[in-house]
C-alpha atoms as a PDB file:
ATOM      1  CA  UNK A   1     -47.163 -70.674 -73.976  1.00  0.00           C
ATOM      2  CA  UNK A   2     -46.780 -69.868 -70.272  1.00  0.00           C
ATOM      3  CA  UNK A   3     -43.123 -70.954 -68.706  1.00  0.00           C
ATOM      4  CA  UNK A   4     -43.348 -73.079 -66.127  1.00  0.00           C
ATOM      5  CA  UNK A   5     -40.363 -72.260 -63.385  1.00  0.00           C
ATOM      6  CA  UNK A   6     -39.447 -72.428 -60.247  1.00  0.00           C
ATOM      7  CA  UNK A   7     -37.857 -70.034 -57.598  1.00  0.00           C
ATOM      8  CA  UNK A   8     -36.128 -70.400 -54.573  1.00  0.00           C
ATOM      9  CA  UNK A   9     -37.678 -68.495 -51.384  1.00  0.00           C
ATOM     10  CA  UNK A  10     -37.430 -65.132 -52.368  1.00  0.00           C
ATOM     11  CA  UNK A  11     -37.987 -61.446 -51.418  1.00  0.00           C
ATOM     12  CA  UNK A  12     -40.413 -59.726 -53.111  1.00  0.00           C
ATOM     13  CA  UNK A  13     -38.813 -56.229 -51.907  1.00  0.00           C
ATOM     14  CA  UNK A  14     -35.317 -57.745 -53.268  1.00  0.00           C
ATOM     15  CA  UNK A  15     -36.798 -59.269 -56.338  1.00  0.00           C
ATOM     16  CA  UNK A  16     -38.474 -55.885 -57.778  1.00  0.00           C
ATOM     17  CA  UNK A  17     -36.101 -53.458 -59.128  1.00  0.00           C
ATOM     18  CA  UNK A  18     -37.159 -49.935 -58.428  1.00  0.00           C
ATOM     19  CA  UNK A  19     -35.763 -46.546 -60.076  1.00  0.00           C
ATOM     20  CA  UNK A  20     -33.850 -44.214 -57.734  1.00  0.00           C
ATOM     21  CA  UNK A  21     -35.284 -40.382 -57.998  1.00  0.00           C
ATOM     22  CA  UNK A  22     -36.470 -38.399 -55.492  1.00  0.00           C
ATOM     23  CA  UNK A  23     -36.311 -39.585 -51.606  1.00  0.00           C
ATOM     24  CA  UNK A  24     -37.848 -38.475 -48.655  1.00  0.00           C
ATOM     25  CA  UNK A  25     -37.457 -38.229 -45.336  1.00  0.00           C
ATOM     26  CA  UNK A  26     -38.075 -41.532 -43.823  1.00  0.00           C
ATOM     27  CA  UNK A  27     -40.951 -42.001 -41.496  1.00  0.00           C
ATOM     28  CA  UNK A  28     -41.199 -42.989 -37.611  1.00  0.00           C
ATOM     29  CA  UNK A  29     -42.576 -46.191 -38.135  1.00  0.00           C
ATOM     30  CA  UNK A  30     -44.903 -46.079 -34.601  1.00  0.00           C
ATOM     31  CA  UNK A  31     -47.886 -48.484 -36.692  1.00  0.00           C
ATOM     32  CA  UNK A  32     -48.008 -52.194 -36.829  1.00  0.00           C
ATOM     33  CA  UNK A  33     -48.047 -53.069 -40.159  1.00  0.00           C
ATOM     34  CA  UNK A  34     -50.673 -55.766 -41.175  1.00  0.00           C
ATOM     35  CA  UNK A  35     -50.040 -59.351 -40.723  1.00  0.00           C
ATOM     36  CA  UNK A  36     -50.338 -61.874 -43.404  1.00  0.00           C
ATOM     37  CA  UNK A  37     -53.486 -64.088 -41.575  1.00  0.00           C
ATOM     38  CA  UNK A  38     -53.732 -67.976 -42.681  1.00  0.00           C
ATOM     39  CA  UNK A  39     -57.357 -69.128 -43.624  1.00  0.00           C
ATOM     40  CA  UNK A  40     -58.623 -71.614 -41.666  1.00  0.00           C
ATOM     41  CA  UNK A  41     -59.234 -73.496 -44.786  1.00  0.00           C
ATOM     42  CA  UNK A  42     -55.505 -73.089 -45.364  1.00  0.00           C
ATOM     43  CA  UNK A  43     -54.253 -76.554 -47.157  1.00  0.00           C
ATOM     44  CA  UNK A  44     -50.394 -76.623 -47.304  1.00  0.00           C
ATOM     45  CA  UNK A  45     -48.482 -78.631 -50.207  1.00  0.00           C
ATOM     46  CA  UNK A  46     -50.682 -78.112 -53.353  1.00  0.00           C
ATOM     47  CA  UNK A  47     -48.206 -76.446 -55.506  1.00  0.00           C
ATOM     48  CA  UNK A  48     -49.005 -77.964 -58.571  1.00  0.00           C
ATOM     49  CA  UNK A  49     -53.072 -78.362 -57.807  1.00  0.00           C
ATOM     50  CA  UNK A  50     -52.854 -74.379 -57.892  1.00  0.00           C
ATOM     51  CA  UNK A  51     -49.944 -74.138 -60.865  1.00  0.00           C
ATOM     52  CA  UNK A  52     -52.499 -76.574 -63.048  1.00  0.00           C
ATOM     53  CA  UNK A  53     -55.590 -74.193 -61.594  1.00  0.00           C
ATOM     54  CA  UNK A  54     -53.649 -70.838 -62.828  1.00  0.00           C
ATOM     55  CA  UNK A  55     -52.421 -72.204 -66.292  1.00  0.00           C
ATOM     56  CA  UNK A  56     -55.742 -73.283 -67.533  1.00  0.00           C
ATOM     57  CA  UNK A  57     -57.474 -70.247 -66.633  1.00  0.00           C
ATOM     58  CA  UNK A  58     -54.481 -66.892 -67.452  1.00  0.00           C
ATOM     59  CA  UNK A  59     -55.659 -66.578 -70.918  1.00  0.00           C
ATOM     60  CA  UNK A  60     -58.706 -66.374 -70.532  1.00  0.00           C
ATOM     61  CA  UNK A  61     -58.579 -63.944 -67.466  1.00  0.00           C
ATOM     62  CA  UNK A  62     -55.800 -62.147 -69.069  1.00  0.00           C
ATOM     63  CA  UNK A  63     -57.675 -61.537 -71.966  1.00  0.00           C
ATOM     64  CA  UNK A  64     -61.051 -60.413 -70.470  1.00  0.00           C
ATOM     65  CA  UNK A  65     -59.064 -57.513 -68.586  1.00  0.00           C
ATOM     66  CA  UNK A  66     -57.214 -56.701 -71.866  1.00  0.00           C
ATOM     67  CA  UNK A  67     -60.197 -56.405 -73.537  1.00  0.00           C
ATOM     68  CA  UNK A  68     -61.981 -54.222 -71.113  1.00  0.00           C
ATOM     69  CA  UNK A  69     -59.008 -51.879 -70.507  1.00  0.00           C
ATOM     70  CA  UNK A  70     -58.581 -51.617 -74.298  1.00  0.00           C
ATOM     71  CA  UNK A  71     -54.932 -52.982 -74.736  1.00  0.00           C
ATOM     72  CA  UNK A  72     -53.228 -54.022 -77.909  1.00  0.00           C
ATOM     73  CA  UNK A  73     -50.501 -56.506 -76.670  1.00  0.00           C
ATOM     74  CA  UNK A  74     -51.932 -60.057 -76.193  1.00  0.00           C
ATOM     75  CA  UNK A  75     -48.260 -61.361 -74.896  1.00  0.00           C
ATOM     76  CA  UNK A  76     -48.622 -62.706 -71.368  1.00  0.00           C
ATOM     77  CA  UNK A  77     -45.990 -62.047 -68.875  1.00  0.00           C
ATOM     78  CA  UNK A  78     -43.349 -64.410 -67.710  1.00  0.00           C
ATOM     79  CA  UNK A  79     -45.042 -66.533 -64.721  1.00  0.00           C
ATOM     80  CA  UNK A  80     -42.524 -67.831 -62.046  1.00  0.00           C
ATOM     81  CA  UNK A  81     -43.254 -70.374 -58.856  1.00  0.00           C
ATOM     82  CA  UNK A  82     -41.767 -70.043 -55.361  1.00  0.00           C
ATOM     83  CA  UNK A  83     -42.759 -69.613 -51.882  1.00  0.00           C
ATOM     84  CA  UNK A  84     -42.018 -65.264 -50.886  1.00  0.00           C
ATOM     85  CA  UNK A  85     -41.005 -64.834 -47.431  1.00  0.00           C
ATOM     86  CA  UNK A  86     -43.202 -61.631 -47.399  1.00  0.00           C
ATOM     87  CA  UNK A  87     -47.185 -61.926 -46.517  1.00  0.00           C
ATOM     88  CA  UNK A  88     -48.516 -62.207 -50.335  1.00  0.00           C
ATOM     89  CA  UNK A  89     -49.807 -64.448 -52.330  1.00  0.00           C
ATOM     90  CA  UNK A  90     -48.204 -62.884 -55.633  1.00  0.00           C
ATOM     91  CA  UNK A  91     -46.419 -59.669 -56.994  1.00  0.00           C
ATOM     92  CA  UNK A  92     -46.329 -58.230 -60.231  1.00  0.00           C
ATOM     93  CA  UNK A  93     -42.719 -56.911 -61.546  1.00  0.00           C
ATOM     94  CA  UNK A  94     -42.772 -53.996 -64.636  1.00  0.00           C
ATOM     95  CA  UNK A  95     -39.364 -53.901 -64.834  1.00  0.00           C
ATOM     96  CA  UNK A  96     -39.135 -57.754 -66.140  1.00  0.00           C
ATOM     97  CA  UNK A  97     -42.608 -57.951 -67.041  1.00  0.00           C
ATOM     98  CA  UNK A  98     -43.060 -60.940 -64.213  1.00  0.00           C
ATOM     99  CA  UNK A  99     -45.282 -62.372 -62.053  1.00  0.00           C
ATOM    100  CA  UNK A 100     -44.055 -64.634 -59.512  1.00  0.00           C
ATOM    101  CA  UNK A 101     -46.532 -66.881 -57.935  1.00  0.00           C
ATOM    102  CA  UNK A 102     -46.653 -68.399 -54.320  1.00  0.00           C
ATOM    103  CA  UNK A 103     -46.723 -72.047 -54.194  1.00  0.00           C
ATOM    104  CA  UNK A 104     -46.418 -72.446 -50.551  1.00  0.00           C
ATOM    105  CA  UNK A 105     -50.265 -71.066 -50.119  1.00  0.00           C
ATOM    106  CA  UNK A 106     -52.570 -72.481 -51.467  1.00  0.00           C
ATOM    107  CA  UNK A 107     -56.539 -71.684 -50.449  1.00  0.00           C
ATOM    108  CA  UNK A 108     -59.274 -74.413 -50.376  1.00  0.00           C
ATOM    109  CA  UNK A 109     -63.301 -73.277 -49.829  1.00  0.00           C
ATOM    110  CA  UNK A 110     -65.323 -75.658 -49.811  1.00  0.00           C
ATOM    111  CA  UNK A 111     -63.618 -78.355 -51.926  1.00  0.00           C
ATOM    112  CA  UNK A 112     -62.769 -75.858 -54.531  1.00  0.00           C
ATOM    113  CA  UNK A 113     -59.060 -74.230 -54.687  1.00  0.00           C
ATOM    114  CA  UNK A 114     -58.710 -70.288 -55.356  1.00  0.00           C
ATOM    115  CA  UNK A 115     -56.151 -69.196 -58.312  1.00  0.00           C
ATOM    116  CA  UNK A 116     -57.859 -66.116 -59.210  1.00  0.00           C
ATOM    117  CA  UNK A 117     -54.585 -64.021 -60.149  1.00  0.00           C
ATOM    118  CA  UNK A 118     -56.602 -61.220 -61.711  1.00  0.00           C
ATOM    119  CA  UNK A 119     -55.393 -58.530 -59.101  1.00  0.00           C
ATOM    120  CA  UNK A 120     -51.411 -59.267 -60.426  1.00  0.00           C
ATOM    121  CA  UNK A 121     -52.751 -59.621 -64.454  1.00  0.00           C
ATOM    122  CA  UNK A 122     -54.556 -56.597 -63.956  1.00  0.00           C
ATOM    123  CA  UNK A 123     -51.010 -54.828 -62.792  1.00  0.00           C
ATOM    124  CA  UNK A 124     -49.368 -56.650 -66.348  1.00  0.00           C
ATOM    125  CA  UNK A 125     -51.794 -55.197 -68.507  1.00  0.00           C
ATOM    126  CA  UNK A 126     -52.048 -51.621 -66.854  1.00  0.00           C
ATOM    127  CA  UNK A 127     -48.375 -51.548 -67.526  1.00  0.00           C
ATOM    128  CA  UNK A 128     -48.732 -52.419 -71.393  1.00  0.00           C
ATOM    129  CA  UNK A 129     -51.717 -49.646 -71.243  1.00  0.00           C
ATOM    130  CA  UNK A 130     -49.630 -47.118 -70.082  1.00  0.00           C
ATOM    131  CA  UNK A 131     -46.656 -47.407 -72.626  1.00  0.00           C
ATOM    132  CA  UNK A 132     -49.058 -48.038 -75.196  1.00  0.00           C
ATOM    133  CA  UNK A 133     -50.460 -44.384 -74.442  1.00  0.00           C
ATOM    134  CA  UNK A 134     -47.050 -43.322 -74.629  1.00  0.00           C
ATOM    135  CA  UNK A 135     -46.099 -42.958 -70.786  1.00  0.00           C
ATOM    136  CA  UNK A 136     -43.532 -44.776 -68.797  1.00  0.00           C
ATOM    137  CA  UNK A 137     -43.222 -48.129 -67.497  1.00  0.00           C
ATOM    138  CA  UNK A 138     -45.987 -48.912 -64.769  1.00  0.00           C
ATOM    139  CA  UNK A 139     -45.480 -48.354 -61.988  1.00  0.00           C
ATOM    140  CA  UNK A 140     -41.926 -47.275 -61.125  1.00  0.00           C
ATOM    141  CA  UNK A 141     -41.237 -45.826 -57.620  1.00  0.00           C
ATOM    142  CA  UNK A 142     -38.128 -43.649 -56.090  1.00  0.00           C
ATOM    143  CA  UNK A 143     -37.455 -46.290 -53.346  1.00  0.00           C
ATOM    144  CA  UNK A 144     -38.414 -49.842 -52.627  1.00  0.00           C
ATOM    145  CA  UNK A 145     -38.987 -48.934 -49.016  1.00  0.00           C
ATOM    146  CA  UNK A 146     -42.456 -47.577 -48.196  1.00  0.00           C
ATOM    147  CA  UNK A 147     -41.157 -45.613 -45.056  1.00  0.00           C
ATOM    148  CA  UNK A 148     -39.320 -43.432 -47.523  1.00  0.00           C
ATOM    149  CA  UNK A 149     -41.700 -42.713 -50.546  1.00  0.00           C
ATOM    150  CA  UNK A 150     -42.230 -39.759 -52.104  1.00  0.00           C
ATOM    151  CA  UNK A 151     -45.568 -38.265 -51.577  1.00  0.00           C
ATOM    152  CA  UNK A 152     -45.444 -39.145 -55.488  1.00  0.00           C
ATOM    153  CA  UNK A 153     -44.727 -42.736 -55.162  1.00  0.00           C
ATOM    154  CA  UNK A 154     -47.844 -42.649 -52.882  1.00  0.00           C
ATOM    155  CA  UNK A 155     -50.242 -41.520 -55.116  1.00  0.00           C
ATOM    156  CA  UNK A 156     -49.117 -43.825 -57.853  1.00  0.00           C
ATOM    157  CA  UNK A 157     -49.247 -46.987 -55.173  1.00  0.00           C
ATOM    158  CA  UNK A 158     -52.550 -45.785 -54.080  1.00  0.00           C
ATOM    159  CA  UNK A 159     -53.943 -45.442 -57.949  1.00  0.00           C
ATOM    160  CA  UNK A 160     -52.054 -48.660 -59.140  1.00  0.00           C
ATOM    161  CA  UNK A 161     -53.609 -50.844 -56.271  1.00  0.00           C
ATOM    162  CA  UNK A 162     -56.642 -49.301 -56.800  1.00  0.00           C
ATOM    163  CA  UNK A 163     -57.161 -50.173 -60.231  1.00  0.00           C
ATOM    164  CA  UNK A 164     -56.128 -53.672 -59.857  1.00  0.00           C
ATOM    165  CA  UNK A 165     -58.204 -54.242 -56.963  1.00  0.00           C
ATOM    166  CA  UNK A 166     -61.290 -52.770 -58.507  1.00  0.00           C
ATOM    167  CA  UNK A 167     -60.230 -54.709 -62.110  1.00  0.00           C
ATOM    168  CA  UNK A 168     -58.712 -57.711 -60.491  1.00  0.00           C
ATOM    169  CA  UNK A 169     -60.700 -58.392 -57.337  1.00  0.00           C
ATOM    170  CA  UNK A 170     -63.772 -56.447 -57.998  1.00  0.00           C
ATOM    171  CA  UNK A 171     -64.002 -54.462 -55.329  1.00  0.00           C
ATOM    172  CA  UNK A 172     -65.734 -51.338 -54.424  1.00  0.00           C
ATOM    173  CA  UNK A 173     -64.962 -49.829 -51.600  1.00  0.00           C
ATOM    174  CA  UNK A 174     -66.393 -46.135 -50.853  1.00  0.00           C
ATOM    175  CA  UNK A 175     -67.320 -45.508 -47.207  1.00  0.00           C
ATOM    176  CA  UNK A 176     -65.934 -45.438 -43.923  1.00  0.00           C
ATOM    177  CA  UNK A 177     -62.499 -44.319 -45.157  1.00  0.00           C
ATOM    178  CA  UNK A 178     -60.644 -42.312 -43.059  1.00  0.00           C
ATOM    179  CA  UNK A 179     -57.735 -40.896 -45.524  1.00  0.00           C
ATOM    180  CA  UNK A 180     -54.116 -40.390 -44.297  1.00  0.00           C
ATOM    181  CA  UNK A 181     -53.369 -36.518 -43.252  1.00  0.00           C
ATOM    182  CA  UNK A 182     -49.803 -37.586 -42.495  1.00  0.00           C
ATOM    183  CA  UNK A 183     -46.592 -39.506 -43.969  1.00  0.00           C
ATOM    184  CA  UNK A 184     -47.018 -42.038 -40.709  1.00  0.00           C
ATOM    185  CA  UNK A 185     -50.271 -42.719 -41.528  1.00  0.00           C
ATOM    186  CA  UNK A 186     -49.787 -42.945 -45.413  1.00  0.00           C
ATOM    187  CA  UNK A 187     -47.073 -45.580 -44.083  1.00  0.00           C
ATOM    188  CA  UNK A 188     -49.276 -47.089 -42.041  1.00  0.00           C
ATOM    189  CA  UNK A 189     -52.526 -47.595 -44.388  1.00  0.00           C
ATOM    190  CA  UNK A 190     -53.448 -50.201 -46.530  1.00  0.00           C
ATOM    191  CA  UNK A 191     -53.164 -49.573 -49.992  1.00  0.00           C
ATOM    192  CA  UNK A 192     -55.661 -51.494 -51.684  1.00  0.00           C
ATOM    193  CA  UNK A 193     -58.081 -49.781 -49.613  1.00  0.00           C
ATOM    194  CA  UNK A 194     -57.576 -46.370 -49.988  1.00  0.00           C
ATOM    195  CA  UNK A 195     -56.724 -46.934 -53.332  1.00  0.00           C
ATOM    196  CA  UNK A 196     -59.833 -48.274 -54.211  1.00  0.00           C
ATOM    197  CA  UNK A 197     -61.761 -46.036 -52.662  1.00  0.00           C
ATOM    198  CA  UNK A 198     -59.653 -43.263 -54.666  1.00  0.00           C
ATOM    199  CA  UNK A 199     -60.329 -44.571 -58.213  1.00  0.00           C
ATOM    200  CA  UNK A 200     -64.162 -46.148 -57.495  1.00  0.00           C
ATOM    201  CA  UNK A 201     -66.252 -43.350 -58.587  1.00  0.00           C
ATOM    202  CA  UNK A 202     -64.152 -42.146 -61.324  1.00  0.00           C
ATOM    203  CA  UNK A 203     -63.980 -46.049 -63.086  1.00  0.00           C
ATOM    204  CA  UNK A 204     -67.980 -46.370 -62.205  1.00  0.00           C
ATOM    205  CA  UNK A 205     -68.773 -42.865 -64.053  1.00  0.00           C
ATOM    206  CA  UNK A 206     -66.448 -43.023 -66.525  1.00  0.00           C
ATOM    207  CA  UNK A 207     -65.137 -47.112 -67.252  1.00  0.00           C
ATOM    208  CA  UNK A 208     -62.051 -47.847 -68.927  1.00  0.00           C
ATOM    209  CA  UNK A 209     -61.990 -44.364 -70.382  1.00  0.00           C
ATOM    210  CA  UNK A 210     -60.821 -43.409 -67.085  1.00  0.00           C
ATOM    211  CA  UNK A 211     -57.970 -45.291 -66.811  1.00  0.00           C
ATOM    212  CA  UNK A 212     -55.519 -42.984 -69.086  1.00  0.00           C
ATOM    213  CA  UNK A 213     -56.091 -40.144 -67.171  1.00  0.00           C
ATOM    214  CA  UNK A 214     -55.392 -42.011 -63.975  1.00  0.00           C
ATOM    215  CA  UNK A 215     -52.409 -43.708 -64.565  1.00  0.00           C
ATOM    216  CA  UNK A 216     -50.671 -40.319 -66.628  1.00  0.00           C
ATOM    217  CA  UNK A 217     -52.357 -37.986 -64.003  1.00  0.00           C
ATOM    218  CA  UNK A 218     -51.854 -40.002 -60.363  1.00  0.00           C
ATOM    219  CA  UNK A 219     -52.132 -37.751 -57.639  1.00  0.00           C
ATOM    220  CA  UNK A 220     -48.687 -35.356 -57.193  1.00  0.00           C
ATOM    221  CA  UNK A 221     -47.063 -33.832 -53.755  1.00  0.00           C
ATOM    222  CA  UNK A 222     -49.666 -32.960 -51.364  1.00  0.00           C
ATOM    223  CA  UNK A 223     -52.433 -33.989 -53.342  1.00  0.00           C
ATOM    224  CA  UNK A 224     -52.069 -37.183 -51.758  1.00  0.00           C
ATOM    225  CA  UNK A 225     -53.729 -35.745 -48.631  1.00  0.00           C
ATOM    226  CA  UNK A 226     -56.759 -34.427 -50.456  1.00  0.00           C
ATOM    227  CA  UNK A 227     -58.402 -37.463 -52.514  1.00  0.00           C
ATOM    228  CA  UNK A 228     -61.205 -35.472 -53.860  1.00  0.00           C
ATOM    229  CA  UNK A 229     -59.458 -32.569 -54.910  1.00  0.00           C
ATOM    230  CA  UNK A 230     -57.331 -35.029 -57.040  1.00  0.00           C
ATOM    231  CA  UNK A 231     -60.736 -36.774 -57.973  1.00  0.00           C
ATOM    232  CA  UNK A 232     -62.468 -33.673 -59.639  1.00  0.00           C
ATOM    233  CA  UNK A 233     -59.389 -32.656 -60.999  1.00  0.00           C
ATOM    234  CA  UNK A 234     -58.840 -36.082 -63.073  1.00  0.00           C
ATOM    235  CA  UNK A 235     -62.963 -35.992 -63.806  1.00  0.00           C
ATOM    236  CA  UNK A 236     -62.345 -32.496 -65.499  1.00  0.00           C
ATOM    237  CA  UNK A 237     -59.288 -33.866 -67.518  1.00  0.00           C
ATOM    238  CA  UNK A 238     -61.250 -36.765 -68.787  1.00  0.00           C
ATOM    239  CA  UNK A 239     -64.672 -34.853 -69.543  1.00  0.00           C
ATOM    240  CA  UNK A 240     -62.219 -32.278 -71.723  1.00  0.00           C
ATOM    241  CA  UNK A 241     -60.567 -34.595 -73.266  1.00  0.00           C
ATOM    242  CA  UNK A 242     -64.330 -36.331 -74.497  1.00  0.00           C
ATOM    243  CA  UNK A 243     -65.065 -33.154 -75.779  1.00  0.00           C
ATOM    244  CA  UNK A 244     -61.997 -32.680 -77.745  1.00  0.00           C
ATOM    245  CA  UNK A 245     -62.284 -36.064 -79.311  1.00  0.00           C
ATOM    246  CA  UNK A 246     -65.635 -35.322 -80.710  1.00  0.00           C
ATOM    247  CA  UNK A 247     -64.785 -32.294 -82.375  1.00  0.00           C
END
């Protein structure tokens, strides 16, 4: 049974809870980070139109990712309503296992509303795969500030958003990428992007059998700045690991 309930206007910065480890140096912020841009198809005040949408469709979408990322646990997450002052749509919290939905945007195309979700399902379920392979809780950061993440907390954003936008949303992105060589422009790049493009080739030669490696193995340190390094590395690990399972 999915529970139904409603939030105030929240933060979704304030709402997650985030692990305190190692910090870095903070960043000079000199980029303008991207703008949340309203559809011209836009319709304001369909809460429940998009509530109804999502709640007849989450099983079903939750369990055709389950299925093809090979987890166990069938037990959704907690689903909460509100309207986030940040520019999203929806957010995905491991530490309670939550995803809170916004209410306050709801898209129309062509007579038919969009509450495809997949992108935050996908983050539920990579979080269930990863402590069912015996790692941590998925994702967990250092810092809920971006301008002061680890170069670690980078490569796990970059892997996490990559899987759940080539899961969720189906995206592959590969060229015309222009990777980060700095902590300004790691700050200043968009995530789902570059994470995509990160993860593409591995998921599209390997699958789901890719996705242990990933999420145990994100990219560490300086790694971050050298994508393809990280790539062959994690294609070694998971060709190995292959061969050890067949003898």
């Amino acid at each position: 049974m999915i529970l139904r309930k409603s939030l105030p206007i929240i933060s979704a910065f304030v709402a997650l809870s985030f692990l305190s480890d190692t910090a870095s140096f903070p960043v000079n912020v000199g980029c303008q980070r991207p703008k949340f841009q309203t559809p011209s198809f836009y319709v304001s005040g369909k809460g429940y139109e998009l509530i109804d949408c999502f709640e007849k469709r989450i099983r079903q979408d939750y369990n055709d990712i389950r299925e093809f990322i090979d987890v166990r646990d069938t037990t959704l997450p907690e689903i909460r309503y509100g309207v986030l002052q940040e520019a999203a749509i929806g957010f995905y919290n491991s530490k309670d296992d939550l995803i809170v939905i916004d209410t306050g945007r709801v898209f129309y195309y062509k007579g038919i509303i969009g509450c495809n979700f997949s992108h935050e399902l996908t983050h539920a379920i990579l979080n269930r795969k990863s402590q069912e392979i015996g790692n941590e809780r998925w994702t967990r950061y250092s810092n809920f500030d971006r301008s002061v993440f680890t170069l670690d907390d980078y490569g796990m954003q970059f892997v996490s958003e990559g899987l759940a936008t080539y899961i969720g949303n189906g995206e592959r992105n590969r060229n015309g990428i222009k990777w980060p060589s700095n902590r300004e422009q790691l700050y200043c790049s968009d995530k789902y992007t570059l994470g995509n493009n990160l993860v593409v080739d591995l998921m599209e030669e390997f699958g789901a059998e890719a996705i242990p490696s990933i999420i145990k193995n994100p990219p560490r340190g300086n790694e971050v700045f050298h994508p393809w390094q990280w790539q062959d590395r994690t294609r070694r690990r998971i060709i190995n690991q292959r061969r050890n399972n067949h003898h």
